[in-house]
N, C-alpha and C. Protein backbone atom coordinates (compact mmCIF):
# COMPACT_ATOMS: atom_id res chain seq x y z
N UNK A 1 0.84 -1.17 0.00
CA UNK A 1 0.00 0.00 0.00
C UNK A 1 0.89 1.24 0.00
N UNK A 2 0.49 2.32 -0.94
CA UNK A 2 1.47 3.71 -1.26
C UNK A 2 0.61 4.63 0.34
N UNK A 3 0.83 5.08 0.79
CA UNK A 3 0.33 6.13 1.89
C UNK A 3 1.27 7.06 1.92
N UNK A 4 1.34 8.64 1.67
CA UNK A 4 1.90 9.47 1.77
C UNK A 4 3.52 9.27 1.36
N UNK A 5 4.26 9.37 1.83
CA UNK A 5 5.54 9.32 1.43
C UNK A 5 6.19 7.57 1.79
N UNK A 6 5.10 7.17 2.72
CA UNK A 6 5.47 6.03 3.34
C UNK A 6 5.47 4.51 2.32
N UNK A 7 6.24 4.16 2.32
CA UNK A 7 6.12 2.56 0.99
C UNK A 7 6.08 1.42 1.99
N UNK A 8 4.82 0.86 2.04
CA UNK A 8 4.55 -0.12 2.87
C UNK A 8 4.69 -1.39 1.86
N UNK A 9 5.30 -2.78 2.31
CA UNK A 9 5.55 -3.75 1.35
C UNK A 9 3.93 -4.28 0.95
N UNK A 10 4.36 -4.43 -0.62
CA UNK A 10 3.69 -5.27 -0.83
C UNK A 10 3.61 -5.92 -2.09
N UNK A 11 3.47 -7.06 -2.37
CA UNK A 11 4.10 -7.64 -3.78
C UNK A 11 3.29 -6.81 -4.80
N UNK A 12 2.46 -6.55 -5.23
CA UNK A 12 1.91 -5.57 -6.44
C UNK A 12 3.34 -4.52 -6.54
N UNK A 13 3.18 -3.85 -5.46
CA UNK A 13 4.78 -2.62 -6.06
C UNK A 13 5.54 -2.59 -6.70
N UNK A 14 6.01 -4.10 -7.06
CA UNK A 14 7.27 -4.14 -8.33
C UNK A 14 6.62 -3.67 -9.08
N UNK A 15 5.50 -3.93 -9.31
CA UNK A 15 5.11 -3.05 -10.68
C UNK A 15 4.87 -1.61 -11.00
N UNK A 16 4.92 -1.24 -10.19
CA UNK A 16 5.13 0.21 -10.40
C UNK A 16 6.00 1.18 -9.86
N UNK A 17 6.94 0.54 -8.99
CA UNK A 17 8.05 0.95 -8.24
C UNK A 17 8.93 0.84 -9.44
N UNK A 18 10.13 1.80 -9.43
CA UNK A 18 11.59 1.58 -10.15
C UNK A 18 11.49 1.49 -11.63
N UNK A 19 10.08 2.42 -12.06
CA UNK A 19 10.18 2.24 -13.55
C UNK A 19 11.41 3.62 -14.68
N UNK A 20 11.57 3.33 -15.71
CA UNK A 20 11.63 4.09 -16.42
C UNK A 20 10.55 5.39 -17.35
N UNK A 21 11.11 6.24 -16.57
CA UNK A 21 10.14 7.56 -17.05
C UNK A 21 10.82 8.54 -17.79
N UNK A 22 10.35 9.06 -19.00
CA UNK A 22 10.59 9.92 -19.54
C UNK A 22 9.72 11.44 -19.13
N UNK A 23 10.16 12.28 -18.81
CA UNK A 23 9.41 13.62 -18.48
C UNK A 23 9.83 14.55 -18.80
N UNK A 24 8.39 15.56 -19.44
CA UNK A 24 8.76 16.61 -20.73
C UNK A 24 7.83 17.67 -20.26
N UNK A 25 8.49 18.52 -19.98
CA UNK A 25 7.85 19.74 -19.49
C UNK A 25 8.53 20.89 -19.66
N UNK A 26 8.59 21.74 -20.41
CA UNK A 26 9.34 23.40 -20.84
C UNK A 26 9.44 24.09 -19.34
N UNK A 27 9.11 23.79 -18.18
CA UNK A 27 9.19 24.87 -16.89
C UNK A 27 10.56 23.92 -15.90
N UNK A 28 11.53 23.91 -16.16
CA UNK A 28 12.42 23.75 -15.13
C UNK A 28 11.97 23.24 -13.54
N UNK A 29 11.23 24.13 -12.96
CA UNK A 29 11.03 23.70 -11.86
C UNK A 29 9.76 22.45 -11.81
N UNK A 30 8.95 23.02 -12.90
CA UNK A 30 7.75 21.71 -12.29
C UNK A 30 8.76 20.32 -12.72
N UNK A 31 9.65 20.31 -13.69
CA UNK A 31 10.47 19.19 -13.66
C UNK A 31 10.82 18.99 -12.79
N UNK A 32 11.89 20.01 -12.04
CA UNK A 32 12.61 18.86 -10.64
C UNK A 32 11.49 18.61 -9.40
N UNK A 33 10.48 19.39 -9.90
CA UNK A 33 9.35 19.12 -8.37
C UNK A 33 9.09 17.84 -8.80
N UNK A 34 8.35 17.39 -9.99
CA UNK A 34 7.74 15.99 -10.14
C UNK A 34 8.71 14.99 -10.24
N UNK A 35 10.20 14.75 -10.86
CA UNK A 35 11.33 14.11 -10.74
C UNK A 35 11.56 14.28 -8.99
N UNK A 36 11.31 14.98 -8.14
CA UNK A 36 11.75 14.65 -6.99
C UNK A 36 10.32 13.95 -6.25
N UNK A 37 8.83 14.18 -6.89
CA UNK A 37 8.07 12.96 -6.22
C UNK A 37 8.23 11.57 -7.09
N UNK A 38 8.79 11.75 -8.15
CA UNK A 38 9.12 10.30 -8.64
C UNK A 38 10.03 9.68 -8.38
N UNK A 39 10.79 10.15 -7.75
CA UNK A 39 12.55 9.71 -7.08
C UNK A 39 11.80 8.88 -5.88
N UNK A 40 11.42 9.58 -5.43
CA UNK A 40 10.81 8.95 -3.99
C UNK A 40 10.28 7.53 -3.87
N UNK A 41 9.61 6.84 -5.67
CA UNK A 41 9.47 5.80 -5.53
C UNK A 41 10.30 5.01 -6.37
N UNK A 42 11.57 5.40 -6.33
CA UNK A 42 12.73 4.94 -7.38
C UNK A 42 12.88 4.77 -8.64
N UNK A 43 11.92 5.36 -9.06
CA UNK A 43 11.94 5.48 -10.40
C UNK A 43 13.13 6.33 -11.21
N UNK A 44 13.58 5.26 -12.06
CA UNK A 44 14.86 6.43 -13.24
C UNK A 44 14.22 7.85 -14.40
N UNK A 45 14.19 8.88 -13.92
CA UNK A 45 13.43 9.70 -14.61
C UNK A 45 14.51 10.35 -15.71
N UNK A 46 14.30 10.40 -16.77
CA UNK A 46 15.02 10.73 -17.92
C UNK A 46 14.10 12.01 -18.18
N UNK A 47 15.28 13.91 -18.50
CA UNK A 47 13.95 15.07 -18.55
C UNK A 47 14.38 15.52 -19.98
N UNK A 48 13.31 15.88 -20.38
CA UNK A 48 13.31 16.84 -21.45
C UNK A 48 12.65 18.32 -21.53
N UNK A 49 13.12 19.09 -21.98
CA UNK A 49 12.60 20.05 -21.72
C UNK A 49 11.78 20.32 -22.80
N UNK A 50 11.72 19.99 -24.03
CA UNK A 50 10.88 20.30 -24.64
C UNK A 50 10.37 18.96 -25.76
N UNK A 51 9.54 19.01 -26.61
CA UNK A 51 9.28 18.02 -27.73
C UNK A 51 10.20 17.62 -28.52
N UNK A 52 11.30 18.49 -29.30
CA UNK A 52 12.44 17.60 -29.68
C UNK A 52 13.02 16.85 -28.77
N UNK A 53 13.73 17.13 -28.19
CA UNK A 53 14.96 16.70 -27.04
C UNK A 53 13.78 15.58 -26.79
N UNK A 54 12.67 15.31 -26.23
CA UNK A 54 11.81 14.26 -26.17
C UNK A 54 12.09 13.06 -27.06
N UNK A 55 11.86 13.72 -28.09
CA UNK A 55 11.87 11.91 -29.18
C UNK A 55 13.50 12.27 -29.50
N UNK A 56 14.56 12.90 -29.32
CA UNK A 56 15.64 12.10 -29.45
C UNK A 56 16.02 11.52 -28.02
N UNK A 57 15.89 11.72 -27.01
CA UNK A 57 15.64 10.44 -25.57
C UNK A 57 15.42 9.54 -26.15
N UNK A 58 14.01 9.32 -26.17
CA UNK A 58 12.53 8.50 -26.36
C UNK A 58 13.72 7.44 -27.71
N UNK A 59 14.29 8.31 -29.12
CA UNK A 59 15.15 6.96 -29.58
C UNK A 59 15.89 6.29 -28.67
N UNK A 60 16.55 6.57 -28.07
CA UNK A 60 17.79 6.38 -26.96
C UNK A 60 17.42 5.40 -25.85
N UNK A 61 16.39 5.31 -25.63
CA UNK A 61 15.93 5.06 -24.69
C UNK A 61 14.90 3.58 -24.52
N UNK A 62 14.84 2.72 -23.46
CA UNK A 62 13.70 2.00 -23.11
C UNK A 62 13.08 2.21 -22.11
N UNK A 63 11.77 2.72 -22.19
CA UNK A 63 10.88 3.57 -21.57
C UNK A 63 9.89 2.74 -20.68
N UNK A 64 9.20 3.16 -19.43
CA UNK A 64 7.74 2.58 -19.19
C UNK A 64 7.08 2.73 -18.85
N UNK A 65 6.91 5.03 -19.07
CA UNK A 65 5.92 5.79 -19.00
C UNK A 65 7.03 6.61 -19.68
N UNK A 66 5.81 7.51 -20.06
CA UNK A 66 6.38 9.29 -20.40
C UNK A 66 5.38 10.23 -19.86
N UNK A 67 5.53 10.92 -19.35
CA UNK A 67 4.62 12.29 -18.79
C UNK A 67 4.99 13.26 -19.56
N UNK A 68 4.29 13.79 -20.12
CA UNK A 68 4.56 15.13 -21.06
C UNK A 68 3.38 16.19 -20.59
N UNK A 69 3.87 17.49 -20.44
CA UNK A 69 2.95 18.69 -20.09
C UNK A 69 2.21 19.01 -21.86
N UNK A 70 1.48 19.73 -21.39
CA UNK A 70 0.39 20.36 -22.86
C UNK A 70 0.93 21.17 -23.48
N UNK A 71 0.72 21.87 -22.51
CA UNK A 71 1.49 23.62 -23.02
C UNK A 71 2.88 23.70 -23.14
N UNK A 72 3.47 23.48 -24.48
CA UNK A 72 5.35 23.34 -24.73
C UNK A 72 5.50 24.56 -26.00
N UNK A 73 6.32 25.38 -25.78
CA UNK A 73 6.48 25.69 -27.00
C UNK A 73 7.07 25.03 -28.13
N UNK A 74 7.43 25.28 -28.87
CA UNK A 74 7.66 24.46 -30.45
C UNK A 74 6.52 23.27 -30.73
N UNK A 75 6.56 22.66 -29.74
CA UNK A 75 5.95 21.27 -30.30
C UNK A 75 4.65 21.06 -28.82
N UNK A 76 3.48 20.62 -29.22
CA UNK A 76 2.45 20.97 -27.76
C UNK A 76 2.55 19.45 -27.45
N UNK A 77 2.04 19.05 -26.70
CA UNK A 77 2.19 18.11 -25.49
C UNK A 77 1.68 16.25 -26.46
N UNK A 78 -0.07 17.30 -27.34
CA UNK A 78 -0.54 16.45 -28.04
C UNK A 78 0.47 15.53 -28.92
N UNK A 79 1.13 16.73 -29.31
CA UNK A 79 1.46 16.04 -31.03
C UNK A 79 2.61 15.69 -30.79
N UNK A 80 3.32 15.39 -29.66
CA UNK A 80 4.98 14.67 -28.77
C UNK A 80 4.30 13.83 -28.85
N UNK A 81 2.98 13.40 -28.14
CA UNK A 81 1.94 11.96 -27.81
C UNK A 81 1.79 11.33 -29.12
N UNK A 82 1.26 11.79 -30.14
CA UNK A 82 0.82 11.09 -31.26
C UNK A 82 1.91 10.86 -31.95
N UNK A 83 3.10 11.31 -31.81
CA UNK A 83 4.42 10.90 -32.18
C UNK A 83 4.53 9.47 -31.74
N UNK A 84 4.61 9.63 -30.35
CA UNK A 84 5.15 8.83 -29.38
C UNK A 84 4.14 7.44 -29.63
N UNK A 85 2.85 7.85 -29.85
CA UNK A 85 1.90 6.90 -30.00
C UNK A 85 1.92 5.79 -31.68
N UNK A 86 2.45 6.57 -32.44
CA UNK A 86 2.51 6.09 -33.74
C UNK A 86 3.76 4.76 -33.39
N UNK A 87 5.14 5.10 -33.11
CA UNK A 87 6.10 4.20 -32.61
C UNK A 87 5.87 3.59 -31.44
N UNK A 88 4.95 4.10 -30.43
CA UNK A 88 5.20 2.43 -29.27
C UNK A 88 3.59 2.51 -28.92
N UNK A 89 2.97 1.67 -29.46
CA UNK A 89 1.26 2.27 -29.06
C UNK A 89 0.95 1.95 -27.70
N UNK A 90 1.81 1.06 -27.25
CA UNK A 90 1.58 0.13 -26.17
C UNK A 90 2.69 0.99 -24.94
N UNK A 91 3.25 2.07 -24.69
CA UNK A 91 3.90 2.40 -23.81
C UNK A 91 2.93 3.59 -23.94
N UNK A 92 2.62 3.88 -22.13
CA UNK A 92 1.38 4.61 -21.63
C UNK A 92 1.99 6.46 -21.43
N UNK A 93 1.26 7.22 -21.98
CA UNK A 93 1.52 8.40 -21.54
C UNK A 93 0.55 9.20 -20.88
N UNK A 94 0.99 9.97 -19.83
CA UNK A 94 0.56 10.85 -18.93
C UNK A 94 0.25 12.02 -19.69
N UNK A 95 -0.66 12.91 -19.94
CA UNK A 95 -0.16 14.11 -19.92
C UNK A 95 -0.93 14.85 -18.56
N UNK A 96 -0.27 16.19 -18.28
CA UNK A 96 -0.09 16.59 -17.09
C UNK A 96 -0.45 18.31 -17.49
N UNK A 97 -1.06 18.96 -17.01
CA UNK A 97 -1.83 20.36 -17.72
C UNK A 97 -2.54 21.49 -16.32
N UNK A 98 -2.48 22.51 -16.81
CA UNK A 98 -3.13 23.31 -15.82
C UNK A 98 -4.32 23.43 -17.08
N UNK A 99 -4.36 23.24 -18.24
CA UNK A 99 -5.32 23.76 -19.36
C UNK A 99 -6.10 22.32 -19.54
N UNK A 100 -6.78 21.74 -18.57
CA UNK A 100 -7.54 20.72 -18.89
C UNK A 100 -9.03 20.89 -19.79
N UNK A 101 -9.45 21.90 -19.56
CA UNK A 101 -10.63 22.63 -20.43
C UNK A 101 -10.11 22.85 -21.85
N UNK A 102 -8.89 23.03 -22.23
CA UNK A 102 -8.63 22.99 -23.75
C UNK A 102 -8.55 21.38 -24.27
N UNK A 103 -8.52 20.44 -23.37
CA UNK A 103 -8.73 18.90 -24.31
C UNK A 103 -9.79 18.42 -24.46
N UNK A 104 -10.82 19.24 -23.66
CA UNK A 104 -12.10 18.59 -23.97
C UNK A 104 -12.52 18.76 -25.29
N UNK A 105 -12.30 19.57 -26.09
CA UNK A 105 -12.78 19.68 -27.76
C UNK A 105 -11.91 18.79 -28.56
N UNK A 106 -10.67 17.89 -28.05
CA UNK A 106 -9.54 17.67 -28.93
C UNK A 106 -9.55 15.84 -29.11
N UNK A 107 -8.90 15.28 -30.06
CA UNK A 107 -8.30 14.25 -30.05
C UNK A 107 -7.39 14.19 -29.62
N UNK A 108 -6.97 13.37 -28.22
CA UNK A 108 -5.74 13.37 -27.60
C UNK A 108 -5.39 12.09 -27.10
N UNK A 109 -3.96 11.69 -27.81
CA UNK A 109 -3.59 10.25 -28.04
C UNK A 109 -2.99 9.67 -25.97
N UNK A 110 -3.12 10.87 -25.77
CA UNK A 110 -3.03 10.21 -24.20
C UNK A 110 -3.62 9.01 -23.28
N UNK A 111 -2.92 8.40 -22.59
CA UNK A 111 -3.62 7.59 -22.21
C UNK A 111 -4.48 8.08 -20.69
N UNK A 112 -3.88 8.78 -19.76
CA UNK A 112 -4.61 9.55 -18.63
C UNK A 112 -4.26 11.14 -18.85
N UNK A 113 -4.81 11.81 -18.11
CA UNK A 113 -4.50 13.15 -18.17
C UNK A 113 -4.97 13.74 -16.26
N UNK A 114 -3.49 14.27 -16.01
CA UNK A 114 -3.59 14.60 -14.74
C UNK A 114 -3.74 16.62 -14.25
N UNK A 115 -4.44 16.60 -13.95
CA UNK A 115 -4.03 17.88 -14.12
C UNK A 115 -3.54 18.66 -12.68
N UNK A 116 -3.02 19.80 -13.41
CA UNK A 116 -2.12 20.76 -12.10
C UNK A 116 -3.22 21.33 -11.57
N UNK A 117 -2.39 21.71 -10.24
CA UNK A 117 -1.60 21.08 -9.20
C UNK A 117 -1.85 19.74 -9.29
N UNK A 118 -0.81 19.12 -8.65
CA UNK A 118 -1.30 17.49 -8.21
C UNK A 118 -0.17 17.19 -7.18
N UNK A 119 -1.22 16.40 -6.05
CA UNK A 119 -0.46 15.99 -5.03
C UNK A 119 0.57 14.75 -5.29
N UNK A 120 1.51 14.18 -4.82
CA UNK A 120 1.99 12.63 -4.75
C UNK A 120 1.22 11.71 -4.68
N UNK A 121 -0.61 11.10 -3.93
CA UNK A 121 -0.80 10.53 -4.12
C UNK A 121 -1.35 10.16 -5.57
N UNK A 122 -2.13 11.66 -5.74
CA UNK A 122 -2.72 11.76 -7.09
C UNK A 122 -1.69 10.82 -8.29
N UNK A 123 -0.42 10.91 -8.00
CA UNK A 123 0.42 10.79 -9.27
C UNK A 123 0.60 9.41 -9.38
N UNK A 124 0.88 8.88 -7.82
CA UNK A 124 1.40 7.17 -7.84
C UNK A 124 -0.12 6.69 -8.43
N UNK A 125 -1.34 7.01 -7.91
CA UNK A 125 -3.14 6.08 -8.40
C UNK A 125 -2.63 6.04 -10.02
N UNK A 126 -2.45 7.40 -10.56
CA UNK A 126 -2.36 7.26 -12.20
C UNK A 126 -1.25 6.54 -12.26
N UNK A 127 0.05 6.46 -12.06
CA UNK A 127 1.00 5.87 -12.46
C UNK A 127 0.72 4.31 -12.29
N UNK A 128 0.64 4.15 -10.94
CA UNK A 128 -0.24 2.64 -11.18
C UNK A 128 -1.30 2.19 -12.17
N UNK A 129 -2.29 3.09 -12.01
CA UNK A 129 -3.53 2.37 -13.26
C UNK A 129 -2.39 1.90 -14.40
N UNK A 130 -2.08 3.13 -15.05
CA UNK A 130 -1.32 3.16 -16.46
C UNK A 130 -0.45 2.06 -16.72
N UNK A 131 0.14 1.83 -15.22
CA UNK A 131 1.20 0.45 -15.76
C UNK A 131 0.29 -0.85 -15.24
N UNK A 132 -0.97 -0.68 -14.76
CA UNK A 132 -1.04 -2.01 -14.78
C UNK A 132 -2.13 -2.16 -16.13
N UNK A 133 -2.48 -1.49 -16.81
CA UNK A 133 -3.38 -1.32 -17.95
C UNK A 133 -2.22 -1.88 -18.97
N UNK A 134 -1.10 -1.57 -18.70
CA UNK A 134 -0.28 -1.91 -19.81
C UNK A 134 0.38 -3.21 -20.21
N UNK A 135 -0.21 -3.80 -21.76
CA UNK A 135 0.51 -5.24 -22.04
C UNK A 135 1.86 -5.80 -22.06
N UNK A 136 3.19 -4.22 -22.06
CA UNK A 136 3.93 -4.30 -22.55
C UNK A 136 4.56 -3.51 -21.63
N UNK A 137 4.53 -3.65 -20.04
CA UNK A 137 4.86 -2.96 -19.10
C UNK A 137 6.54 -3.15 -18.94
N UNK A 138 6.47 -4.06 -19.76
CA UNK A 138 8.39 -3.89 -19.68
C UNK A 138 9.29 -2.97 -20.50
N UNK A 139 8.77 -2.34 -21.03
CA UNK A 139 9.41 -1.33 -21.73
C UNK A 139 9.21 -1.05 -23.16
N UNK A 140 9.11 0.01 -24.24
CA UNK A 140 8.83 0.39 -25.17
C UNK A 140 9.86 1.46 -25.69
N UNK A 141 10.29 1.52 -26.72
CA UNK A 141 10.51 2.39 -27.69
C UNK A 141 10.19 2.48 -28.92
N UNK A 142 10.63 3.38 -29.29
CA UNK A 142 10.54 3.54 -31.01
C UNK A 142 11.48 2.78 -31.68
């Protein structure tokens, strides 16, 4: 059971403890804020700051989430996803938004969408669903 900062054993956790995350967000700090609640459950967080630097990681890389924010300049949050979605359909993405009222009109290849603020527990419930929804929870790339 996840409770606050506290990691109580329990066999389900491998699965969502110690994954590989990719995280893409243009604001510096909400990066190291959410890389420091994802540290907490050992997860290897790989950052990007924007949509390029994203998919050249994302080649580089074996992944088993990505969190990407909405609002990016050059490239928006969507169309990193439908990138990302065309090469690994089966590796789950977050996106993460203070502009949740702008996806309600949209096609958005996301698989959850969390929006800002968000506490730590908020993040581990989604991070769990997402990897246990997933067939291919061992990792994905392009």
């Amino acid at each position: 059971m996840l409770a606050g900062n506290c990691l109580c054993f329990m066999p389900e956790l491998d699965r969502v403890l110690g994954k590989r995350i990719l995280l893409v967000d243009d604001d510096q700090g909400a990066r190291e804020s959410i890389k420091l609640l994802l540290n907490i459950d050992r997860h290897h967080v790989i950052e990007a700051q924007n949509g390029q630097e994203a998919l050249e990681l994302f080649n580089q890389s074996i992944l088993d989430l990505v969190i990407i924010d909405y609002f990016m300049p050059q490239m928006e949050g969507c169309e990193l996803a439908a990138q990302i979605k065309l090469a690994a359909p089966y590796l789950p993405i977050l996106m993460i938004t203070a502009y949740v009222e702008k996806l309600v009109d949209m096609t958005n290849p996301v698989d959850a969408v969390l929006p800002k603020p968000f506490g730590i527990d908020e993040l581990r419930q989604t991070i769990g669903r997402l990897l246990s929804q997933t067939e291919h929870g061992s990792g994905s790339r392009l």
